[in-house]
C-alpha atoms as a PDB file:
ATOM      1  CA  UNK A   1       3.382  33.464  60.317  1.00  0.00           C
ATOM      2  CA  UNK A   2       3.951  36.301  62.954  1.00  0.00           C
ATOM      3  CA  UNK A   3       1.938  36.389  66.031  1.00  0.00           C
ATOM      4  CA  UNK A   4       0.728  39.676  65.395  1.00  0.00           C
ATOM      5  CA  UNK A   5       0.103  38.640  61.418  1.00  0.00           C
ATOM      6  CA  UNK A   6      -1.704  35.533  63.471  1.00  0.00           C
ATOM      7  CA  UNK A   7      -3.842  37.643  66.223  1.00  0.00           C
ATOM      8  CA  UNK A   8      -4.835  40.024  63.281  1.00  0.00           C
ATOM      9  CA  UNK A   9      -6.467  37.140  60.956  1.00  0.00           C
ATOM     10  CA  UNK A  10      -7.919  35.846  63.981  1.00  0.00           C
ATOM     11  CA  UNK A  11      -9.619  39.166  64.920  1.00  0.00           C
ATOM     12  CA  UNK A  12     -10.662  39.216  61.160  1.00  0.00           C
ATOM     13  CA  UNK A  13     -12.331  35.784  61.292  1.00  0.00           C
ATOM     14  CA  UNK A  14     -14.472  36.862  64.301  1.00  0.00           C
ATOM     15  CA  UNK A  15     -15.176  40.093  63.327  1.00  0.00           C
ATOM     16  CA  UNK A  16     -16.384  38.213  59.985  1.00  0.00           C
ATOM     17  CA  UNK A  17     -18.636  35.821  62.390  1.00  0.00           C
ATOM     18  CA  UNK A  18     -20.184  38.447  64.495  1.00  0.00           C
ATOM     19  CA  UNK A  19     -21.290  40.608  61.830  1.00  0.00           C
ATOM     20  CA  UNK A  20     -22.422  37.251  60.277  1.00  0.00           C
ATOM     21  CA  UNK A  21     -24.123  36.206  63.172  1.00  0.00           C
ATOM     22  CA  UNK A  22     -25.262  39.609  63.480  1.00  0.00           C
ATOM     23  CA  UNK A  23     -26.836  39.789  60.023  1.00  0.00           C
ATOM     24  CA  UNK A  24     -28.371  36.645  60.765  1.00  0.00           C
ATOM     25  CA  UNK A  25     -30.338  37.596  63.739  1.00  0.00           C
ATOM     26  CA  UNK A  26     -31.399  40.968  62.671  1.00  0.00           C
ATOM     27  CA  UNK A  27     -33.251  39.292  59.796  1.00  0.00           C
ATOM     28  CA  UNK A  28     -34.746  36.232  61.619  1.00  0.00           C
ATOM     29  CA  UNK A  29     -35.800  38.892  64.858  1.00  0.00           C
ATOM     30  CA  UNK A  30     -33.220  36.716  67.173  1.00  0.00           C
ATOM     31  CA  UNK A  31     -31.880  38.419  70.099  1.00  0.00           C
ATOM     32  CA  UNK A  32     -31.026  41.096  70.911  1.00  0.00           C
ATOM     33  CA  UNK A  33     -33.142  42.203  67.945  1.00  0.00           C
ATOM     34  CA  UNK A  34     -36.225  40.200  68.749  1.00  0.00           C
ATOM     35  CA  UNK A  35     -39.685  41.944  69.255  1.00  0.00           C
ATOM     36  CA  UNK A  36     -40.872  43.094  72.822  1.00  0.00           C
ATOM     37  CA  UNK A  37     -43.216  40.185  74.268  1.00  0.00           C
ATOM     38  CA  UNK A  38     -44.560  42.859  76.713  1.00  0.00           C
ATOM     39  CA  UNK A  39     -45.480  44.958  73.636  1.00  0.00           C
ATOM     40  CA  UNK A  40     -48.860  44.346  71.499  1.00  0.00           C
ATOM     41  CA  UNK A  41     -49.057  45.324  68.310  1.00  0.00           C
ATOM     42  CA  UNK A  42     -52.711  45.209  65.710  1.00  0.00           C
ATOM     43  CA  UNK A  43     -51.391  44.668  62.007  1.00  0.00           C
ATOM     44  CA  UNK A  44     -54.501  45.218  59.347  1.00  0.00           C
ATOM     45  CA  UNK A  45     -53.304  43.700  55.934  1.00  0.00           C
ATOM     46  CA  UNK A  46     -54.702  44.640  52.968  1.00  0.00           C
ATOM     47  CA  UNK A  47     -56.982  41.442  52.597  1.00  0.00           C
ATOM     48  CA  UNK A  48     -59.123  42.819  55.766  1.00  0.00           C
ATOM     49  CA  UNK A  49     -57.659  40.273  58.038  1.00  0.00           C
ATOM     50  CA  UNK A  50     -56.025  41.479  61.596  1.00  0.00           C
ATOM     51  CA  UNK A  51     -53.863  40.190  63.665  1.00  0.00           C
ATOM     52  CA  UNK A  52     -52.519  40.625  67.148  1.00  0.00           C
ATOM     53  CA  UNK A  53     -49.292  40.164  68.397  1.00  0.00           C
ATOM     54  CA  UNK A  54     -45.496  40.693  69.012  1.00  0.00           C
ATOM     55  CA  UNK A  55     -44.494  42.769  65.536  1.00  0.00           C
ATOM     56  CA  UNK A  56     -40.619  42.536  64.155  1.00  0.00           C
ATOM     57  CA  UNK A  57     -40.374  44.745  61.154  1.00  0.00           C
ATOM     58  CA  UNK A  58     -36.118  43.862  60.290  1.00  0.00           C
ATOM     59  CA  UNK A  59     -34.561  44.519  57.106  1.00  0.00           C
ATOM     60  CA  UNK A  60     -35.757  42.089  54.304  1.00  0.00           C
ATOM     61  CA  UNK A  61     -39.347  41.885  52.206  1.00  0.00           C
ATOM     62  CA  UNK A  62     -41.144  40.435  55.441  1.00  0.00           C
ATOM     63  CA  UNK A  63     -42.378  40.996  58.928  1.00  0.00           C
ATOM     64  CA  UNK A  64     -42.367  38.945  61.367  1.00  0.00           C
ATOM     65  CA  UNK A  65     -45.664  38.224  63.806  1.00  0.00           C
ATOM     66  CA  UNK A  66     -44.770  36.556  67.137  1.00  0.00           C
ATOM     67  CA  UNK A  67     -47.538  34.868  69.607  1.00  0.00           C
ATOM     68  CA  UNK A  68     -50.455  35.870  67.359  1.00  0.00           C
ATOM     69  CA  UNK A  69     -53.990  35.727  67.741  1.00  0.00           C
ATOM     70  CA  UNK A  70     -57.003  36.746  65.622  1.00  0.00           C
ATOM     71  CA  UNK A  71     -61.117  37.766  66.125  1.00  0.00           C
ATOM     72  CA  UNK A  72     -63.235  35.497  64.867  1.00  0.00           C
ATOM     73  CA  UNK A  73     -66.587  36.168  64.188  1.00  0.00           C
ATOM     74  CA  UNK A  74     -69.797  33.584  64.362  1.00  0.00           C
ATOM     75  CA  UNK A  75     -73.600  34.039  63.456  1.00  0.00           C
ATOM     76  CA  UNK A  76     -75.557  32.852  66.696  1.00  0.00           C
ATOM     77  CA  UNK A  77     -79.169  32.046  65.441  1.00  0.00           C
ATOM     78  CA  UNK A  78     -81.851  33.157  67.721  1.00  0.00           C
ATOM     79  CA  UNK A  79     -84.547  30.507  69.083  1.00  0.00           C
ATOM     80  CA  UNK A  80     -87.070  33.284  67.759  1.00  0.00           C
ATOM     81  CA  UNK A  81     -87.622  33.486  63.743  1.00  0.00           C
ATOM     82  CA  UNK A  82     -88.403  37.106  63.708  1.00  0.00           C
ATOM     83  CA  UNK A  83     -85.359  37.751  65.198  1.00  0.00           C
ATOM     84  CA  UNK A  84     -82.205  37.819  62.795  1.00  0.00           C
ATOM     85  CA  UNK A  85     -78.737  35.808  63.455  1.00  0.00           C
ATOM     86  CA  UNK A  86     -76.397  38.132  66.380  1.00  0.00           C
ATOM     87  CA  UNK A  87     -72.617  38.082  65.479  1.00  0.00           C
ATOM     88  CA  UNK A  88     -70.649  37.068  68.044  1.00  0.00           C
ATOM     89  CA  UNK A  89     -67.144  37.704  68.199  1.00  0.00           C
ATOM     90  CA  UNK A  90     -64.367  35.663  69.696  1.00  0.00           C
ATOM     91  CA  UNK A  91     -60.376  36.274  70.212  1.00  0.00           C
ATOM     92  CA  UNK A  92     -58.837  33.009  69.359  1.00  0.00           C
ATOM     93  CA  UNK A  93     -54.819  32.173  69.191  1.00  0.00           C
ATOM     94  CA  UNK A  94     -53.059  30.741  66.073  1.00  0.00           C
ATOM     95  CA  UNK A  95     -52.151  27.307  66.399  1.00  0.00           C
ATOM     96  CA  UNK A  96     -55.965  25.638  66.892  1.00  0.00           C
ATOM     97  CA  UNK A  97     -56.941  25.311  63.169  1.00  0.00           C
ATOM     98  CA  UNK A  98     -57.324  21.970  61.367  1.00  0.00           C
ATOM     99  CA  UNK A  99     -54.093  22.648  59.721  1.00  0.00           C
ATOM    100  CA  UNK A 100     -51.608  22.772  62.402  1.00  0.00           C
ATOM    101  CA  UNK A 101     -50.253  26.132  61.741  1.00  0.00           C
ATOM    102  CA  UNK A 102     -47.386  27.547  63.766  1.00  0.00           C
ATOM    103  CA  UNK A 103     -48.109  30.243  66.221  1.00  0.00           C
ATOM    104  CA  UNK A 104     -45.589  32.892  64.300  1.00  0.00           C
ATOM    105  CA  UNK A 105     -46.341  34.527  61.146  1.00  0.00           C
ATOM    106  CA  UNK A 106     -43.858  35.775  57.954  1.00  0.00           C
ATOM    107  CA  UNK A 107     -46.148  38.308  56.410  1.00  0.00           C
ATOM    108  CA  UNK A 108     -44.986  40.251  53.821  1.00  0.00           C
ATOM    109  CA  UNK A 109     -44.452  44.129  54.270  1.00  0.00           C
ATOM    110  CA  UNK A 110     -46.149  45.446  51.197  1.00  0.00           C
ATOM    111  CA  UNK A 111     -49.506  43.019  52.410  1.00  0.00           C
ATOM    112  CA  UNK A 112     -49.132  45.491  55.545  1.00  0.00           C
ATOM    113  CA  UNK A 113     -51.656  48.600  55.533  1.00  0.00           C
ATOM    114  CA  UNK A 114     -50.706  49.781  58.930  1.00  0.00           C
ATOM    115  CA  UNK A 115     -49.980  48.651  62.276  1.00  0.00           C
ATOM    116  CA  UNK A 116     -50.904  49.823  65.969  1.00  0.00           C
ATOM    117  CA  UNK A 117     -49.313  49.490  68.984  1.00  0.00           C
ATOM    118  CA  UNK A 118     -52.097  48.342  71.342  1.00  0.00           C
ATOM    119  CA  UNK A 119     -51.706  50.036  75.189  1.00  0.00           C
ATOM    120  CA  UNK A 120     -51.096  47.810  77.819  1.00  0.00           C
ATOM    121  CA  UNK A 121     -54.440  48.668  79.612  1.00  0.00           C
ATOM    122  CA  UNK A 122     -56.733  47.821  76.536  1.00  0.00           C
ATOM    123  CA  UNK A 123     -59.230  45.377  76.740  1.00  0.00           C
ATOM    124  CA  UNK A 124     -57.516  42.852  73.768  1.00  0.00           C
ATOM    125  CA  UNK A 125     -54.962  42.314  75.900  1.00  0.00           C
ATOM    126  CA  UNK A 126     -56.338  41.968  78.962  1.00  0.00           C
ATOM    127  CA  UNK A 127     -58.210  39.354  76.603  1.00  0.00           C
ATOM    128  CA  UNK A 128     -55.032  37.760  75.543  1.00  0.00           C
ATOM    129  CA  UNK A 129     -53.574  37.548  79.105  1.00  0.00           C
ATOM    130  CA  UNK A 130     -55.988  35.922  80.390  1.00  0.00           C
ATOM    131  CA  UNK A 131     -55.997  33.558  76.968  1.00  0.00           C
ATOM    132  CA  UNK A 132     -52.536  32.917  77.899  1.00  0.00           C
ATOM    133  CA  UNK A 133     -53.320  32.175  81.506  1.00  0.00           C
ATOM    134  CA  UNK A 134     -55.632  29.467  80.689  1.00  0.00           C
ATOM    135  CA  UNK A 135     -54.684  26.261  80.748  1.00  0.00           C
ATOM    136  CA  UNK A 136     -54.112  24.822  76.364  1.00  0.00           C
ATOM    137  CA  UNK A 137     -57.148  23.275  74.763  1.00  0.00           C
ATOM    138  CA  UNK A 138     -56.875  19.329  73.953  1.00  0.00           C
ATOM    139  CA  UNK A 139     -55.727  18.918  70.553  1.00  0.00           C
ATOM    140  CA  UNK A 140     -58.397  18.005  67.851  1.00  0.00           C
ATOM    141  CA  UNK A 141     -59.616  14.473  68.103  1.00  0.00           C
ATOM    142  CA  UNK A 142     -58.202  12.980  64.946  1.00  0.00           C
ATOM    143  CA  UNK A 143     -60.269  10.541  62.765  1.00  0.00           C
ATOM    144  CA  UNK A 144     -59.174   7.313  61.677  1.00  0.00           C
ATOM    145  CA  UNK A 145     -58.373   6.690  58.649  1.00  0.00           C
ATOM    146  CA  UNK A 146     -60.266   4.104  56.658  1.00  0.00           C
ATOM    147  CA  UNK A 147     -57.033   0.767  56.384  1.00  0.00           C
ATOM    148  CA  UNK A 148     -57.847  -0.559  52.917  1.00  0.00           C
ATOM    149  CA  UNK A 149     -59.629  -3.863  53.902  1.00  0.00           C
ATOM    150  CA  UNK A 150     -57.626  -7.262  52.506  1.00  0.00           C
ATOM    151  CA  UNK A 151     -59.923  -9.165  49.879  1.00  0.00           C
ATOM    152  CA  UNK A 152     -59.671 -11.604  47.587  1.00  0.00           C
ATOM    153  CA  UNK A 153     -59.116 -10.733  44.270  1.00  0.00           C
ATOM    154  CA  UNK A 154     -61.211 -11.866  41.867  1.00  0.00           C
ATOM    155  CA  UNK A 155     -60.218 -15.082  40.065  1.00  0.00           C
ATOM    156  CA  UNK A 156     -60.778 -15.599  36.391  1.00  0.00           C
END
């Protein structure tokens, strides 16, 4: 093989590799493709859910949500009987609930009804700075579970 015939399926291979690699990242929102973490974005889905965070819309059937965080409402009940139950709402990040979840979501595009790009001087995310600033909740105490207790069996 000629070094020219060699350099040329060399340049081939990598070229092959890049756009590979390329591919690849686009898809999964690695860099350079990856979302903005200085840019918020709201996504309402078509469930009535909303979510906060750093939005990747690549090619494919779903978006990607980076760093995400959620309202969650609570009833407070009042001391007073007459008075009725106040919502209170609360901005919490993903990553807290019983179930361990990541703190990225995969949603998929057509669950999307629109998105917002939140300004920098809006009061979500001067809540999620400051979220961010503070220092991580303890994990949730786990319970033990019950050891299956060694008895006897019973004799015949």
């Amino acid at each position: 093989m000629s070094v020219r015939a060699l350099a040329a399926t060399i340049a081939l291979l990598l070229a092959v590799i890049l756009s590979g690699y390329g591919w690849y990242a686009s898809s999964e929102g690695l860099a350079p493709f990856e979302p903005s973490k200085d840019t918020w974005t709201a996504v309402f889905l078509s469930n009535g859910q909303t979510y906060f965070g750093n939005l990747y819309l690549g090619p494919g059937d779903f978006a990607q949500l980076r760093d995400v965080y959620y309202l969650l409402q609570t009833q407070v009940q009042s001391q007073d009987p007459q008075r009725p139950a106040q919502p209170q709402i609360s901005l919490q990040r993903l990553g807290g609930e019983i179930h361990g979840p990541k703190n990225d979501m995969r949603i998929t595009k057509q669950q999307i009804l629109f998105y917002e790009e939140l300004r920098p001087d809006s009061a979500l995310v001067a809540a999620i700075v400051q979220l961010k600033l503070a220092p991580p909740a303890p994990p949730p105490a786990r319970t033990a579970s019950p050891s299956p207790s060694a008895s006897a069996s019973p004799s015949r």
